[in-house]
C-alpha atoms as a PDB file:
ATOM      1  CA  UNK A   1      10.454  13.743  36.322  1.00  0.00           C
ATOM      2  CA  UNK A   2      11.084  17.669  35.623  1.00  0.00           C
ATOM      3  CA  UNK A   3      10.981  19.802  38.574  1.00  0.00           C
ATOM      4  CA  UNK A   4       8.112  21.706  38.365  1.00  0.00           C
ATOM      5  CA  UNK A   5       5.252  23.974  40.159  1.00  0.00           C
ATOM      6  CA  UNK A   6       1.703  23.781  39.512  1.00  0.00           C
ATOM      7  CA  UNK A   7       0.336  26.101  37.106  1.00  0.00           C
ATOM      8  CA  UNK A   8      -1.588  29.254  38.949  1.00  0.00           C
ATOM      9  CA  UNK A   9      -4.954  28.880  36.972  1.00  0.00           C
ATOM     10  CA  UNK A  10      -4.938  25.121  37.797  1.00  0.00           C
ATOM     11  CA  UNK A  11      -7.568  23.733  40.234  1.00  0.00           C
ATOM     12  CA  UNK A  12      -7.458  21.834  43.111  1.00  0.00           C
ATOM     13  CA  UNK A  13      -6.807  18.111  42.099  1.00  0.00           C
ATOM     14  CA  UNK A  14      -8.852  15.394  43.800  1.00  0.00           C
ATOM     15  CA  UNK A  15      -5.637  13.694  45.268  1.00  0.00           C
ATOM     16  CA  UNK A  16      -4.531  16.970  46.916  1.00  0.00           C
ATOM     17  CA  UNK A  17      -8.377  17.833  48.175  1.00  0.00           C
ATOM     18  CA  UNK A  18      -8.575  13.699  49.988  1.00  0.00           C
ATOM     19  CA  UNK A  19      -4.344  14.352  51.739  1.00  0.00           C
ATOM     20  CA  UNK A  20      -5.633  18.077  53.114  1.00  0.00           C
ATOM     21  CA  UNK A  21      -9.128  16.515  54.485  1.00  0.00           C
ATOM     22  CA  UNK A  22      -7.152  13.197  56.234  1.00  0.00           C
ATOM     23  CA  UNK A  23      -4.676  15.499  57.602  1.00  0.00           C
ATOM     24  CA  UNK A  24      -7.467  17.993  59.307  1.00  0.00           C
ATOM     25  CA  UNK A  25      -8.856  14.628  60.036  1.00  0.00           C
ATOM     26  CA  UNK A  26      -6.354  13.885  61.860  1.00  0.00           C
ATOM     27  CA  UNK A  27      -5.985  16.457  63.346  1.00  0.00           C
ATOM     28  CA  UNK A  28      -9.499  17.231  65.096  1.00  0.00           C
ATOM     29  CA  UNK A  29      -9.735  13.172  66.212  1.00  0.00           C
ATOM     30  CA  UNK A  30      -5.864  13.765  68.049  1.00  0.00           C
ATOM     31  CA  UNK A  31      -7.177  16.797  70.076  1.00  0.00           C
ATOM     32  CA  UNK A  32     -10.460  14.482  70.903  1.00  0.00           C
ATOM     33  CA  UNK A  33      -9.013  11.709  72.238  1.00  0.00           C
ATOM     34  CA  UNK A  34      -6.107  13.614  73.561  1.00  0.00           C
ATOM     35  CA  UNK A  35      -7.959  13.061  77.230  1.00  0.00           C
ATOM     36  CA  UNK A  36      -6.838   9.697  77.415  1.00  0.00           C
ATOM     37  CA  UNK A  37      -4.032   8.485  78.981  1.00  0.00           C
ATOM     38  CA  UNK A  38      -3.142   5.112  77.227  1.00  0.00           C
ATOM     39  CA  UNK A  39      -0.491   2.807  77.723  1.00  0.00           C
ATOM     40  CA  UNK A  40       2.005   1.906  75.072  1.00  0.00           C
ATOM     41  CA  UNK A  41       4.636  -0.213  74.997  1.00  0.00           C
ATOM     42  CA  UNK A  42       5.171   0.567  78.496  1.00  0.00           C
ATOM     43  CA  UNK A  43       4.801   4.549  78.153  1.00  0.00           C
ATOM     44  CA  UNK A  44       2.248   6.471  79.687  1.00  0.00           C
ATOM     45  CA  UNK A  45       1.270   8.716  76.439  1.00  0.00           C
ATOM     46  CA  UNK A  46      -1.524  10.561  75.273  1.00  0.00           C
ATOM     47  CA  UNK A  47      -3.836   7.995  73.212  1.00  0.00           C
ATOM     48  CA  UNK A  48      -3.657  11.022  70.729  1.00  0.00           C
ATOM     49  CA  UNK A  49      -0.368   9.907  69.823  1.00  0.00           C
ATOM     50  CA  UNK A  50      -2.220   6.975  67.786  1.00  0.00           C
ATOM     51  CA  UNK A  51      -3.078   9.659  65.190  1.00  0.00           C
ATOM     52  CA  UNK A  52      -1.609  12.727  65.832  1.00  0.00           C
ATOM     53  CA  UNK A  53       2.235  11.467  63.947  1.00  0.00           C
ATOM     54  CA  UNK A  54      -0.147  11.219  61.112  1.00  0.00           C
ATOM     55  CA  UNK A  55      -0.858  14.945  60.632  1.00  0.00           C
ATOM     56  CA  UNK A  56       3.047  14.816  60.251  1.00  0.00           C
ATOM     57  CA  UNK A  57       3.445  12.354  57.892  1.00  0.00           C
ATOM     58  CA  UNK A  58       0.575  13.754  55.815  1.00  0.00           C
ATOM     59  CA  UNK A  59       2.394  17.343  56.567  1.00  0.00           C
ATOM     60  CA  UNK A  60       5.251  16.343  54.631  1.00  0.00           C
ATOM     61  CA  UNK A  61       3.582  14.378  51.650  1.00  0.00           C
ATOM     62  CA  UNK A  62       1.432  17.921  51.225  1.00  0.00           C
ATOM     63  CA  UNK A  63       4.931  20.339  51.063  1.00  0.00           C
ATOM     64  CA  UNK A  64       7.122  17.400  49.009  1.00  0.00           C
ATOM     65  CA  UNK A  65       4.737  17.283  46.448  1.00  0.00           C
ATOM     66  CA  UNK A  66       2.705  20.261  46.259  1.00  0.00           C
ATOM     67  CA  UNK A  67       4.845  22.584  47.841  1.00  0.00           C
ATOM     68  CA  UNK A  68       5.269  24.890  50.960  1.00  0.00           C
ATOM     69  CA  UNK A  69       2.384  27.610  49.564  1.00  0.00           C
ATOM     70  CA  UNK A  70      -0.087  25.117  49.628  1.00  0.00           C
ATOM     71  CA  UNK A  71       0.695  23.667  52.610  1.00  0.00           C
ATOM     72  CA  UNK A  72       0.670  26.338  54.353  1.00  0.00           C
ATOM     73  CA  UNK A  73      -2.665  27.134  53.501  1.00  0.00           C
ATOM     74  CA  UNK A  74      -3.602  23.272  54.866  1.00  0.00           C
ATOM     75  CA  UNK A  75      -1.828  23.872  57.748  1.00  0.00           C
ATOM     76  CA  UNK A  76      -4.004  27.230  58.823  1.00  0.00           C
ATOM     77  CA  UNK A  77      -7.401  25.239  57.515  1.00  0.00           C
ATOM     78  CA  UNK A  78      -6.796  22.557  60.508  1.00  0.00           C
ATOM     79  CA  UNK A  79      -6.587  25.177  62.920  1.00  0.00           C
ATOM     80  CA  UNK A  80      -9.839  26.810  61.890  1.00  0.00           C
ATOM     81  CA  UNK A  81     -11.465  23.317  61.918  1.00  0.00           C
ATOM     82  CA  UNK A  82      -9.912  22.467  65.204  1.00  0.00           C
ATOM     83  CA  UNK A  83     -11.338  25.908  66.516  1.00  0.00           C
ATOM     84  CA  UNK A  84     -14.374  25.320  65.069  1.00  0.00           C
ATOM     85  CA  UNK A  85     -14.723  21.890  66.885  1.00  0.00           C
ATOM     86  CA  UNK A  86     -13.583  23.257  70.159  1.00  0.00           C
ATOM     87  CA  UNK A  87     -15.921  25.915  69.429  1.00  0.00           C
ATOM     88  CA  UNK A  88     -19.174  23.451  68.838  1.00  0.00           C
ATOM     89  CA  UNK A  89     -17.901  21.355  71.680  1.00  0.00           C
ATOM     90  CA  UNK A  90     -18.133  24.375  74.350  1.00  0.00           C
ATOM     91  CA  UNK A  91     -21.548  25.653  73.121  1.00  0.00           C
ATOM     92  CA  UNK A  92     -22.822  21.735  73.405  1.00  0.00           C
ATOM     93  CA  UNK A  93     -21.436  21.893  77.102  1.00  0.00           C
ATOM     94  CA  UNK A  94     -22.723  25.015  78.079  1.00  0.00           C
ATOM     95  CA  UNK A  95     -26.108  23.772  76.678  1.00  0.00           C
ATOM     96  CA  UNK A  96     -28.912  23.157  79.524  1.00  0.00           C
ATOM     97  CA  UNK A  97     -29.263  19.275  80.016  1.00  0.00           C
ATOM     98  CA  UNK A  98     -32.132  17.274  79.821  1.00  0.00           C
ATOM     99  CA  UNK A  99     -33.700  16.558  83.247  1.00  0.00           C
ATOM    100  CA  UNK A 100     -33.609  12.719  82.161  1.00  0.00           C
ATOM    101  CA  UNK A 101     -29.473  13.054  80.928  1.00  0.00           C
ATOM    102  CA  UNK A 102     -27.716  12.028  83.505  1.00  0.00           C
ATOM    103  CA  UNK A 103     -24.046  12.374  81.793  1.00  0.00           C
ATOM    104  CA  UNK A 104     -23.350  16.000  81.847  1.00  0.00           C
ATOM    105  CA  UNK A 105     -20.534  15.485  84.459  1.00  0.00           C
ATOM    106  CA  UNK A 106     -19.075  12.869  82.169  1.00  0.00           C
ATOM    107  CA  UNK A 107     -19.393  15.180  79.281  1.00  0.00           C
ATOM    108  CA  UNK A 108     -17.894  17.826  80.616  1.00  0.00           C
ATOM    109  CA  UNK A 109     -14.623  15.704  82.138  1.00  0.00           C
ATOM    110  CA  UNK A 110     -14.459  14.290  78.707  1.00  0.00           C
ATOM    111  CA  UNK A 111     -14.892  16.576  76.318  1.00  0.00           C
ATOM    112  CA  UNK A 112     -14.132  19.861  78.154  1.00  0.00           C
ATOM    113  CA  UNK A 113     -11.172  21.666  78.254  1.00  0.00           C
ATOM    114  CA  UNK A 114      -9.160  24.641  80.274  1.00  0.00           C
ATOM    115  CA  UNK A 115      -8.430  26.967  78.619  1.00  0.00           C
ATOM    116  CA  UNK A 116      -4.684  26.922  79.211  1.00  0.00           C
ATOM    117  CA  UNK A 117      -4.554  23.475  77.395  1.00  0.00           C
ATOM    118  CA  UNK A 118      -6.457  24.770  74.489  1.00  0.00           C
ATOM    119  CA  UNK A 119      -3.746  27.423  74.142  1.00  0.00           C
ATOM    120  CA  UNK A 120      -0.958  25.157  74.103  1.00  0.00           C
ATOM    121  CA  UNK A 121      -2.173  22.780  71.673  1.00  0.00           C
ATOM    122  CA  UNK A 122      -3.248  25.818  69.314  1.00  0.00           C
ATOM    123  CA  UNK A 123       0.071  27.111  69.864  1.00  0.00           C
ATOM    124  CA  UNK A 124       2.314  23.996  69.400  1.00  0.00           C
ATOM    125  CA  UNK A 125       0.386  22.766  66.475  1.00  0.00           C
ATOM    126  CA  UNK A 126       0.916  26.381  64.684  1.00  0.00           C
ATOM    127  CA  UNK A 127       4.786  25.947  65.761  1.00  0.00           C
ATOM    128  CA  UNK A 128       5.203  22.441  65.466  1.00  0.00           C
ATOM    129  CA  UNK A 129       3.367  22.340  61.569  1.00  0.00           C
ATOM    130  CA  UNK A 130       4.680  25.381  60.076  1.00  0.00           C
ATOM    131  CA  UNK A 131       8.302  24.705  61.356  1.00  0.00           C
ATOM    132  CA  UNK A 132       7.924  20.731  59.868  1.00  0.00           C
ATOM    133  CA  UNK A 133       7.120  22.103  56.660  1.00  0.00           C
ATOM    134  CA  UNK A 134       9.492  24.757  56.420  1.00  0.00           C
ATOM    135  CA  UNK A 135      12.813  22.222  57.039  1.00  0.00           C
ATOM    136  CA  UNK A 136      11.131  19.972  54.355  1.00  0.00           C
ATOM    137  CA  UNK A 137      10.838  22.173  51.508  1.00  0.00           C
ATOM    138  CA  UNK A 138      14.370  23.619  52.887  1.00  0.00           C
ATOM    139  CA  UNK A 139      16.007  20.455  52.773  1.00  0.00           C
ATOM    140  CA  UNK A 140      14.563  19.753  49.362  1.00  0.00           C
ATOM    141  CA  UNK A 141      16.136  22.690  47.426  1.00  0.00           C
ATOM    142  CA  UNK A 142      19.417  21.901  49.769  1.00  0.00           C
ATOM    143  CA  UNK A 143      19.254  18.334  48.391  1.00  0.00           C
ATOM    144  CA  UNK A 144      17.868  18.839  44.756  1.00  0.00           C
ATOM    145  CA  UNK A 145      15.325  16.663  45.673  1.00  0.00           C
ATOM    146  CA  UNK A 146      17.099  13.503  46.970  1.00  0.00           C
ATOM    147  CA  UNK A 147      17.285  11.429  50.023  1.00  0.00           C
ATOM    148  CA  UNK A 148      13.470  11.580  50.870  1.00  0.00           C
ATOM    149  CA  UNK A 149      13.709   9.788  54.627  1.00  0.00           C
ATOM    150  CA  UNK A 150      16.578  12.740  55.659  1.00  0.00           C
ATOM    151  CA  UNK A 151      13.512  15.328  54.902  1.00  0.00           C
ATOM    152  CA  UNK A 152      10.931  13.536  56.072  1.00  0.00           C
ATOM    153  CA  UNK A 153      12.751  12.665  59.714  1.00  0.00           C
ATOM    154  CA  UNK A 154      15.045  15.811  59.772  1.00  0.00           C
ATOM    155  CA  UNK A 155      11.847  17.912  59.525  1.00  0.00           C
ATOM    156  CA  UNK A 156       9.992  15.956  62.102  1.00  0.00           C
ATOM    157  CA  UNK A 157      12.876  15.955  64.496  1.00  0.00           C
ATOM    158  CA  UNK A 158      12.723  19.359  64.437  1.00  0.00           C
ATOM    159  CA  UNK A 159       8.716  19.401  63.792  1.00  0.00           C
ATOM    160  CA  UNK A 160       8.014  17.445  67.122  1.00  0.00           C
ATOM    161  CA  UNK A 161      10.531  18.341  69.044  1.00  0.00           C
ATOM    162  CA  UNK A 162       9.322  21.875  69.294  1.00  0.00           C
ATOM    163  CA  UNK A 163       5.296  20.459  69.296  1.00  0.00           C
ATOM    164  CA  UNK A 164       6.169  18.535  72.344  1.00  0.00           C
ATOM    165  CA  UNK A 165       7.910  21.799  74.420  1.00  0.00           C
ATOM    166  CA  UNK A 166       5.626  23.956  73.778  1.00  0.00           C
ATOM    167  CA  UNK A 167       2.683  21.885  74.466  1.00  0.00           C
ATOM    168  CA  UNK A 168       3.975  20.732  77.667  1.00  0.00           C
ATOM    169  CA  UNK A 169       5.292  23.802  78.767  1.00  0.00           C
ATOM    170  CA  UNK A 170       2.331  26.064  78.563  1.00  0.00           C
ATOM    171  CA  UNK A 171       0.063  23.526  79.435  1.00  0.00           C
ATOM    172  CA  UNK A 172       1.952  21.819  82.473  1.00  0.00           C
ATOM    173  CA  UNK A 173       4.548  24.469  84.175  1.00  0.00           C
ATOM    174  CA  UNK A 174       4.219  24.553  87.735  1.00  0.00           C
ATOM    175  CA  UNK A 175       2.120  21.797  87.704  1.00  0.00           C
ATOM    176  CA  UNK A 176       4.374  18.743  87.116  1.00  0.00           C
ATOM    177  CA  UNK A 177       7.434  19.342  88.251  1.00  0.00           C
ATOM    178  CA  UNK A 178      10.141  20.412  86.225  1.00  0.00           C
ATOM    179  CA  UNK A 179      11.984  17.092  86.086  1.00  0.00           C
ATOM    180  CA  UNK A 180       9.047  15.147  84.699  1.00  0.00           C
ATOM    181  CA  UNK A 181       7.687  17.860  82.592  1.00  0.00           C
ATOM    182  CA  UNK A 182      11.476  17.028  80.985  1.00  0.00           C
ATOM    183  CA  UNK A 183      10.786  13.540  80.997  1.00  0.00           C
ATOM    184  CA  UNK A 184       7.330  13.405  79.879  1.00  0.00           C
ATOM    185  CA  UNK A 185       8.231  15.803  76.660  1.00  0.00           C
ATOM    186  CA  UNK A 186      11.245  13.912  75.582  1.00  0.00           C
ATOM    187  CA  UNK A 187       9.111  10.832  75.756  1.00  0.00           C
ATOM    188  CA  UNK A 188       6.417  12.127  73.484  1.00  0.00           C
ATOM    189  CA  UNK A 189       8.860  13.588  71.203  1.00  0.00           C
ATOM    190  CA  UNK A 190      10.491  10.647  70.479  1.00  0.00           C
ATOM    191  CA  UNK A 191       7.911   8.444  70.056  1.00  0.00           C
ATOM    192  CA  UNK A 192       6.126  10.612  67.357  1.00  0.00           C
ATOM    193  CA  UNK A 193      10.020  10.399  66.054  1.00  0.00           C
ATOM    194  CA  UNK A 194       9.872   6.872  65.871  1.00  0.00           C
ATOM    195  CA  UNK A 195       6.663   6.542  64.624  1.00  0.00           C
ATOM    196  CA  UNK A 196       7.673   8.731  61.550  1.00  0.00           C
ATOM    197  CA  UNK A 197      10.318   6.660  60.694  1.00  0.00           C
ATOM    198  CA  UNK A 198       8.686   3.488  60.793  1.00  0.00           C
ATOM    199  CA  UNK A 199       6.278   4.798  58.332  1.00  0.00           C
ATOM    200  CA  UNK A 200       9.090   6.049  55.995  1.00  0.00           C
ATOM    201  CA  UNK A 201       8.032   3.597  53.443  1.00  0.00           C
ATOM    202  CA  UNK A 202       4.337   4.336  53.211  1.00  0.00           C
ATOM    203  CA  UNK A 203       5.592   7.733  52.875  1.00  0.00           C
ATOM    204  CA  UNK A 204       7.919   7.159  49.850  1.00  0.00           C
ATOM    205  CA  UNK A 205       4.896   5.250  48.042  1.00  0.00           C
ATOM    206  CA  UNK A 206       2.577   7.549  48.558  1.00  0.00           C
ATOM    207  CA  UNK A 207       4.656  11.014  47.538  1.00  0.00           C
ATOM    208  CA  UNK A 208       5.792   8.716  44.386  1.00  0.00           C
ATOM    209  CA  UNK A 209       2.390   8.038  43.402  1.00  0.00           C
ATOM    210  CA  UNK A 210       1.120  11.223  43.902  1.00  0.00           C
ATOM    211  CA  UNK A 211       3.836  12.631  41.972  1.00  0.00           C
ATOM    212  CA  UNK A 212       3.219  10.692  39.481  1.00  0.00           C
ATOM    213  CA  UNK A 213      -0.272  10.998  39.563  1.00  0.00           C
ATOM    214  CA  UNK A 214      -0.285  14.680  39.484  1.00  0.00           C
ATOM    215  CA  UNK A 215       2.588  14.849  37.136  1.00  0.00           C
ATOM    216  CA  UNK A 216       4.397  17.611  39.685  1.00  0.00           C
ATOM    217  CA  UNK A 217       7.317  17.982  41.793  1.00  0.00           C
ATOM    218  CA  UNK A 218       7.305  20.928  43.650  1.00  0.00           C
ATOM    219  CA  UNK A 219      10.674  22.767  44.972  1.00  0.00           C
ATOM    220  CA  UNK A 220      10.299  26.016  46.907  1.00  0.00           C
ATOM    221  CA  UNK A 221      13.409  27.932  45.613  1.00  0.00           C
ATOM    222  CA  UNK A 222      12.054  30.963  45.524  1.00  0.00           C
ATOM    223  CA  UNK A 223       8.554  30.866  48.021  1.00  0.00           C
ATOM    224  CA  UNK A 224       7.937  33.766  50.683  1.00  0.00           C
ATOM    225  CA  UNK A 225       8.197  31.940  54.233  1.00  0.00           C
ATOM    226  CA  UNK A 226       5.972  34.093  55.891  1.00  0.00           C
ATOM    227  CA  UNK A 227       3.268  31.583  57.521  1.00  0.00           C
ATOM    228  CA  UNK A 228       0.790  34.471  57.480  1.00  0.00           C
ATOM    229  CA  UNK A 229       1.343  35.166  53.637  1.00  0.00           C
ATOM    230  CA  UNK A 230      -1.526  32.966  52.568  1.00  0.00           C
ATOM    231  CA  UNK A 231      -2.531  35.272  49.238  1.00  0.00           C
ATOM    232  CA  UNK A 232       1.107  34.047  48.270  1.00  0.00           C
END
């Protein structure tokens, strides 16, 4: 397949339109269910992390095929939906109950949030996304376009990695102490890790089919950076 960039005047293709709404998706649910504590495989982890690897994975199928510009422009839709949703979901709470509701408490443990752990998860998803995409399409012009898995992991190594401090960080300092703030990141980080890799091969089928579906390969030799460039 030619390297190639799709055309300016083209429109959005149905394929591209179904990865950018799983991925916001994806998104939204992970910061839902994010209140739960689950058990897995003997690790105390967010039940988030169920979904969350997906917004990844989805990440780099959106910049390996249809490049960094568009992804980019995914990337800052998600956070406007997940505002949005936070958004709705503080209005509902502040809402005067029903005198026959009895589950406002409930509501509000579950679905309500401080405001410091809003910030960090606005501010490691920004971080975490942006940098993901950014390796990929990096590695990609470094590689002419081979060795898919070294993108794919490389870029969430990095992706994660920085997803996890920052999360953790501004949400838990001074709270958990400084050893298992340590502990509890790494943990997170490389299960996310892990999960990427295990779902390298769904990930090669899928960017080969939509490649071939949408008869593009995108490579961002010559694409402005700049995650606030969006008329790029």
């Amino acid at each position: 397949m030619t390297p190639s960039t799709p055309p300016a005047g083209r429109g959005l293709s149905p394929w591209f339109v179904l990865i950018a709404c799983l991925f916001v998706t994806c998104l939204v649910t992970a910061n839902i269910i994010a209140v739960k504590l689950a058990v897995i495989f003997g690790l105390v982890l967010p039940a988030a992390v169920v979904i969350f690897p997906l917004s990844y994975i989805l990440g780099d199928v959106l910049t390996e095929v249809y490049g960094y510009r568009r992804a980019r422009r995914v990337i800052w839709l998600g956070f406007l939906c997940n505002v949005l949703a936070v958004a709705a979901i503080v209005i509902a709470g502040a809402l005067p109950s029903a005198p026959f509701w009895g589950d406002d408490e409930a509501f509000q443990k579950i679905l309500g949030a401080a405001p410091r752990i809003l910030l960090a998860s606005f501010l490691a998803y920004l971080v975490g996304e942006f940098a993901n995409a950014y390796v990929l399409a990096r590695l990609k012009v470094a590689t002419a376009g081979r060795f898919l898995w070294v993108r794919t992991i490389g870029s969430t190594l990095i992706g994660q990695g920085l997803d996890s401090a920052i999360f953790m960080t501004i949400a838990f300092a001074g709270i958990i102490p400084g050893d298992a703030l340590i502990g509890a990141a790494v943990t997170q980080w490389l299960f996310k890790c892990a999960y990427e890799a295990a779902a390298t091969p769904l990930t090669y089928l899928v960017v080969g089919f939509l490649k071939r579906k949408e008869g593009i390969d995108t490579f961002d030799r010559d694409t402005r950076f700049n995650p606030l460039a969006l008329a790029d």
